[in-house]
C-alpha atoms as a PDB file:
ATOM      1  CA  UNK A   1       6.027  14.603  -1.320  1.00  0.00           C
ATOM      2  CA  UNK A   2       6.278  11.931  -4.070  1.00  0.00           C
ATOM      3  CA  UNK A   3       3.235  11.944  -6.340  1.00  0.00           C
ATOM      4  CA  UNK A   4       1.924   8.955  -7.625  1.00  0.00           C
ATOM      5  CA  UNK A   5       3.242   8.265 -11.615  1.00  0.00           C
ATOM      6  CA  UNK A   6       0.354   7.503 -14.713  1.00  0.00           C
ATOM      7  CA  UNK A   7      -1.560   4.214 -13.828  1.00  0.00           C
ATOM      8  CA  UNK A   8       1.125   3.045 -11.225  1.00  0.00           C
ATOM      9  CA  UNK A   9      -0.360   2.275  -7.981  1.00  0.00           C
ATOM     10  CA  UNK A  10       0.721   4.354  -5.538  1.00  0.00           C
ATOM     11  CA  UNK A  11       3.548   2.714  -2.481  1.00  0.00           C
ATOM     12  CA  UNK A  12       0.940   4.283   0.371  1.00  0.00           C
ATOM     13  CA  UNK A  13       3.908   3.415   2.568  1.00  0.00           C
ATOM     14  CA  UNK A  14       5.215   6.643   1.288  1.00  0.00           C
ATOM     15  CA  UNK A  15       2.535   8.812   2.151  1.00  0.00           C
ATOM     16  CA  UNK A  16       2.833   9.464   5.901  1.00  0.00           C
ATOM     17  CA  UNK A  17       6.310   7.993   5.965  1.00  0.00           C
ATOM     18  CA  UNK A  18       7.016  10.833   8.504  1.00  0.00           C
ATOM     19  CA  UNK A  19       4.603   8.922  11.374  1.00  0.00           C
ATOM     20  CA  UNK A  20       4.903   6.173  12.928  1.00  0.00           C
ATOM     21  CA  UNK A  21       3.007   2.930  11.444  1.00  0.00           C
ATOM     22  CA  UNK A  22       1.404   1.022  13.704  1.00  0.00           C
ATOM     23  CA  UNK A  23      -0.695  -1.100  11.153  1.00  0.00           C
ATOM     24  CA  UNK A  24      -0.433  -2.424   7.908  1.00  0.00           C
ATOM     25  CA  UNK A  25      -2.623  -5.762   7.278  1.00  0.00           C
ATOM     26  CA  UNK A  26      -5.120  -7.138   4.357  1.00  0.00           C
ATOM     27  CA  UNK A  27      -8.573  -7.874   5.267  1.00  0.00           C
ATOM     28  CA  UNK A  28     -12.040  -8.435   3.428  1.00  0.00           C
ATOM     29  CA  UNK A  29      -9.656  -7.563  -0.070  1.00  0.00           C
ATOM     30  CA  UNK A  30      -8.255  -4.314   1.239  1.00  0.00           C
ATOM     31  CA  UNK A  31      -5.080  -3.058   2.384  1.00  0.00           C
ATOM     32  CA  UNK A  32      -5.099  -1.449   6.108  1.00  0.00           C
ATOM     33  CA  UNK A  33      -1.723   0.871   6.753  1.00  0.00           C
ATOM     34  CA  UNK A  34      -2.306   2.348  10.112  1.00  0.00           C
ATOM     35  CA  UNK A  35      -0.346   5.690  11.976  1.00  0.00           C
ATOM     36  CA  UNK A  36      -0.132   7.289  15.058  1.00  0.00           C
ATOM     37  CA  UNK A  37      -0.430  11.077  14.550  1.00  0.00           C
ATOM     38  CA  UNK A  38      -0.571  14.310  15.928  1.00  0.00           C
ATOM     39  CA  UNK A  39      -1.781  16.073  12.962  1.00  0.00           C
ATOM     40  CA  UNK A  40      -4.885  17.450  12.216  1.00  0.00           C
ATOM     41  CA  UNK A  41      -7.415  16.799   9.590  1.00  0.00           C
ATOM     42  CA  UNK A  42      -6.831  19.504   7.411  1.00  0.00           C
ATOM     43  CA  UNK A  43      -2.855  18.669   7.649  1.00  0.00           C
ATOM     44  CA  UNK A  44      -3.553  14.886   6.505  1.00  0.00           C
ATOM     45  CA  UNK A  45      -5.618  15.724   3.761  1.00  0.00           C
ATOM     46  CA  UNK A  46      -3.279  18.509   2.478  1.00  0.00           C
ATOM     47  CA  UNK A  47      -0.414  16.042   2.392  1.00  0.00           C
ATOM     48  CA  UNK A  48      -2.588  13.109   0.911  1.00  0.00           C
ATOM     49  CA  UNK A  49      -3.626  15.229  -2.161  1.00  0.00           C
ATOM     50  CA  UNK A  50      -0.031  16.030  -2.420  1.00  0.00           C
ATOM     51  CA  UNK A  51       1.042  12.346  -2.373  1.00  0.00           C
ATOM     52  CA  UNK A  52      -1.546  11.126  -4.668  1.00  0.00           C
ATOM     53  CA  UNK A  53      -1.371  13.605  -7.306  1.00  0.00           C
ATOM     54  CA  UNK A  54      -3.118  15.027  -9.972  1.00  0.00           C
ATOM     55  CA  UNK A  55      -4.352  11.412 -11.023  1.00  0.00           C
ATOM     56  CA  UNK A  56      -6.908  11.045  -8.321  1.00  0.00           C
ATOM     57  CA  UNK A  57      -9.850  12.693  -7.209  1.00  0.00           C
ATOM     58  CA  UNK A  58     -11.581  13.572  -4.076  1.00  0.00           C
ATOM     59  CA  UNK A  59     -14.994  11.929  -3.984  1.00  0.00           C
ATOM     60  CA  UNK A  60     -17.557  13.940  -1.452  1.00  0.00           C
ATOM     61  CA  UNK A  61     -18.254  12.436   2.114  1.00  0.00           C
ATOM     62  CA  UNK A  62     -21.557  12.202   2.257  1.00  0.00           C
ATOM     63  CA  UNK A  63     -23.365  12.826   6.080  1.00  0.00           C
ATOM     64  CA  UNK A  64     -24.882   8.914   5.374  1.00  0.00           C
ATOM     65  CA  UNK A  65     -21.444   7.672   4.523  1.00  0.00           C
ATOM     66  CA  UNK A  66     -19.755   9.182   8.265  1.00  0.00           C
ATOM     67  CA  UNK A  67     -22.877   7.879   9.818  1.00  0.00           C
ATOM     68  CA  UNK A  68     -22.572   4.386   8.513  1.00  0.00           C
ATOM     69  CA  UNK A  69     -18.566   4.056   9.511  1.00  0.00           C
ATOM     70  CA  UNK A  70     -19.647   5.442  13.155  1.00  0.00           C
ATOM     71  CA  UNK A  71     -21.358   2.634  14.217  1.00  0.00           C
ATOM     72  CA  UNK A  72     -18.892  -0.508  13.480  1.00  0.00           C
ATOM     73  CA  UNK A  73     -16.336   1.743  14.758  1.00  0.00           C
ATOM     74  CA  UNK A  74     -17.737   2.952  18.195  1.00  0.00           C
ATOM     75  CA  UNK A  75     -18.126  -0.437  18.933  1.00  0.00           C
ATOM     76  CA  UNK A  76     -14.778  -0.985  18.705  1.00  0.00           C
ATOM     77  CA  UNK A  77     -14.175   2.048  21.098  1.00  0.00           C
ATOM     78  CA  UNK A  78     -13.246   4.187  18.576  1.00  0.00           C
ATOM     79  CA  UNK A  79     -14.781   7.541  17.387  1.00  0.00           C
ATOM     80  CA  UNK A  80     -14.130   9.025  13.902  1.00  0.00           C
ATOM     81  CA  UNK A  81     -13.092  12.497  13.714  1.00  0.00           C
ATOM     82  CA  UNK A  82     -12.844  12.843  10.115  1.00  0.00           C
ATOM     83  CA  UNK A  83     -12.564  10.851   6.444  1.00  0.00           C
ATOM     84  CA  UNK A  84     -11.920  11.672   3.110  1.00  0.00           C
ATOM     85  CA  UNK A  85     -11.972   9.550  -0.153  1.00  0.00           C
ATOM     86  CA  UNK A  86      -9.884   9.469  -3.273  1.00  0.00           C
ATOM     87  CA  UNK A  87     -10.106   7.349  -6.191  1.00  0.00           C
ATOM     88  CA  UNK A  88      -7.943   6.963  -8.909  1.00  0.00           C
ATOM     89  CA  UNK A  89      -8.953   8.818 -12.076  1.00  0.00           C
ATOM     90  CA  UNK A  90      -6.376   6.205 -14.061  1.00  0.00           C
ATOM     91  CA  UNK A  91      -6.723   2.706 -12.184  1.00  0.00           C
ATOM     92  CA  UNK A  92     -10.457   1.628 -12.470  1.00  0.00           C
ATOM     93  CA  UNK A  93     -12.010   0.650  -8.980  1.00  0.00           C
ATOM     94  CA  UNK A  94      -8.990   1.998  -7.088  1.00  0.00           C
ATOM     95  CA  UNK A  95      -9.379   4.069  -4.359  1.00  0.00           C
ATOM     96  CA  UNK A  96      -7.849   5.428  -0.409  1.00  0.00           C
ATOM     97  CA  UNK A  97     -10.170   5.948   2.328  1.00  0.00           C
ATOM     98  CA  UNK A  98      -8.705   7.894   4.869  1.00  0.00           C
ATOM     99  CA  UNK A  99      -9.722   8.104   8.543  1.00  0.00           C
ATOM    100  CA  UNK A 100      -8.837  10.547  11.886  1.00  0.00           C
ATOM    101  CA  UNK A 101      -9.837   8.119  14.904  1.00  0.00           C
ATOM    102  CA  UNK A 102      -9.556   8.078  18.555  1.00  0.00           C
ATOM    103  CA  UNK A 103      -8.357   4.929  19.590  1.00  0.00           C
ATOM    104  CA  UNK A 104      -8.276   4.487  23.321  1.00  0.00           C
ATOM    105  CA  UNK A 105      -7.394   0.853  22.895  1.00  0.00           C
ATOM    106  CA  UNK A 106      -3.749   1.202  21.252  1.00  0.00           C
ATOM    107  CA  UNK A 107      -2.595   3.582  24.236  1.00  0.00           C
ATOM    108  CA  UNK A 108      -1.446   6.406  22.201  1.00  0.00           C
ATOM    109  CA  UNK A 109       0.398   9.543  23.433  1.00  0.00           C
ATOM    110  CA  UNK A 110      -1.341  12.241  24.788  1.00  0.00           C
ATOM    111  CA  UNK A 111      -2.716  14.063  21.391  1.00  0.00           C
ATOM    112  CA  UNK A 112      -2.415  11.960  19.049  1.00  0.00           C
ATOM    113  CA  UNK A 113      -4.833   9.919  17.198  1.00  0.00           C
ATOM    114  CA  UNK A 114      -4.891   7.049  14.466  1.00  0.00           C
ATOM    115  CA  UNK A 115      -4.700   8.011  10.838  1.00  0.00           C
ATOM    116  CA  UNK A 116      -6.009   4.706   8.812  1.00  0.00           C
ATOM    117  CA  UNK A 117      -5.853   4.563   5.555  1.00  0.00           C
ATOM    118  CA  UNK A 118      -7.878   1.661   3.527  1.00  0.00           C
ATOM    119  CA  UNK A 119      -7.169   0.921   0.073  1.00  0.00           C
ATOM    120  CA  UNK A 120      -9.606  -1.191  -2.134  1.00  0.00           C
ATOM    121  CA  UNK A 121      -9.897  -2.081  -5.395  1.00  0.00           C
ATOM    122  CA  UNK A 122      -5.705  -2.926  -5.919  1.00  0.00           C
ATOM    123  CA  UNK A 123      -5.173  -4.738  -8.939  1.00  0.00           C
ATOM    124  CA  UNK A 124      -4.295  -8.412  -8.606  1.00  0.00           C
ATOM    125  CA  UNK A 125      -0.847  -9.249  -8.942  1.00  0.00           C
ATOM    126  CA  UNK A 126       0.146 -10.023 -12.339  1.00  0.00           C
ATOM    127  CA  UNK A 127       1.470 -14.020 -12.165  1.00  0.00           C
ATOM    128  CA  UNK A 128       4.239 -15.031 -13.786  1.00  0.00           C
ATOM    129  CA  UNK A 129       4.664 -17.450 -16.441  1.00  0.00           C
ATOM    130  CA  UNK A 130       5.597 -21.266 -15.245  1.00  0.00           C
ATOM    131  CA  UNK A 131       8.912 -22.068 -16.017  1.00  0.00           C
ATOM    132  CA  UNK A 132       9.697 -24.334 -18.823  1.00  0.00           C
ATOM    133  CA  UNK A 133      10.712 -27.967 -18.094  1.00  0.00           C
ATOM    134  CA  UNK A 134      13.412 -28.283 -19.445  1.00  0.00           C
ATOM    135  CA  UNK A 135      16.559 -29.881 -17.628  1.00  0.00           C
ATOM    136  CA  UNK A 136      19.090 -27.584 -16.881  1.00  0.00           C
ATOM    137  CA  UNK A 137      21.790 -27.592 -19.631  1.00  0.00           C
ATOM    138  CA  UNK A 138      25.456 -26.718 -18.622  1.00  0.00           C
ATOM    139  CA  UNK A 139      27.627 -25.230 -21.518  1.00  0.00           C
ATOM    140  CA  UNK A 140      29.800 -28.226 -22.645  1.00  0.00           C
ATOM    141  CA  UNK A 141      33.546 -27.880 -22.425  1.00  0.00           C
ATOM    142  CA  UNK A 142      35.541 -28.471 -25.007  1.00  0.00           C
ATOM    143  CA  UNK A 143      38.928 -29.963 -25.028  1.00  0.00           C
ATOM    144  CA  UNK A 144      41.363 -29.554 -27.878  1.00  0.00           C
ATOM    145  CA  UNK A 145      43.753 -32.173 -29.393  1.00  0.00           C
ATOM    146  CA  UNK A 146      46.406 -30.836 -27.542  1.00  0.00           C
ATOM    147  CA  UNK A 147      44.897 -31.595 -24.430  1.00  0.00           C
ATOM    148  CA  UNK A 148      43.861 -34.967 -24.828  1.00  0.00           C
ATOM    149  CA  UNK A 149      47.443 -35.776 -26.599  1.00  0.00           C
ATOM    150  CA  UNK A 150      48.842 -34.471 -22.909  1.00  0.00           C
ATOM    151  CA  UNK A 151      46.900 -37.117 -20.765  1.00  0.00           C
ATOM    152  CA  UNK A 152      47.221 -40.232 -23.324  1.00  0.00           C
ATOM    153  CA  UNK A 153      50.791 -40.407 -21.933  1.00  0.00           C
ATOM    154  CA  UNK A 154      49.433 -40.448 -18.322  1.00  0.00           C
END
């Protein structure tokens, strides 16, 4: 597993590189990558840490939190089976929230479920500065005596 270097944001790509991606979006300011997956939630979590690194923490799931992601989520047919949350301990306001559904609706093969992971709090792009305008100069070539001697007999 690659680990995720000193306040470099992590390609999540890279985590679960090994499955097959079914979903990668941006919605409401977050990043959605989306995998089919036979593994179990003690597998994906194992292999998260490992990706992320020592840099990030695991913040506690909280019986309120599961409760509250139920709802929008079983009314889109889907039930959650587990989640975990990491933020970054070097990246202020980054974090991966990372969820085991059922997902009847995407037809997966027999055993295997959707592994979604949502990233929030990315940092914006850094924009690069406007190019100067300035007409494009082309190096000037220079032509020796000699030369023009040549064509004054032409």
């Amino acid at each position: 597993m690659l680990a995720a270097s000193a306040a470099e944001v992590p390609d999540f790509e890279k985590a679960f590189a090994g499955e097959a991606q079914i979903v990668d979006t941006k919605m409401m300011g977050m990043r959605v990558l989306g995998y089919s997956t036979e593994k179990d939630p003690a597998e994906i979590k194992k292999q998260l840490k490992e990706f992320l690194g020592d840099s990030w923490g695991e913040v506690e799931i909280l019986d309120e939190m599961m409760e509250g992601a139920k709802g929008p989520l079983e009314a889109q047919g889907m039930e959650l089976l587990a989640m975990s949350n990491f933020t970054s301990k070097e990246i202020s306001g980054l974090q991966v929230m990372c969820m085991l559904l059922t997902a009847p609706q995407l037809n997966l093969a027999e055993g295997e479920h959707m592994l979604q992971l949502m990233v929030m709090g990315l940092p914006e792009p850094e924009k690069a500065e406007p190019a100067a305008d300035k007409a494009e100069e082309k190096p000037v070539e220079e032509v020796s005596s000699a030369d023009e001697s040549a064509t004054d007999g032409e």
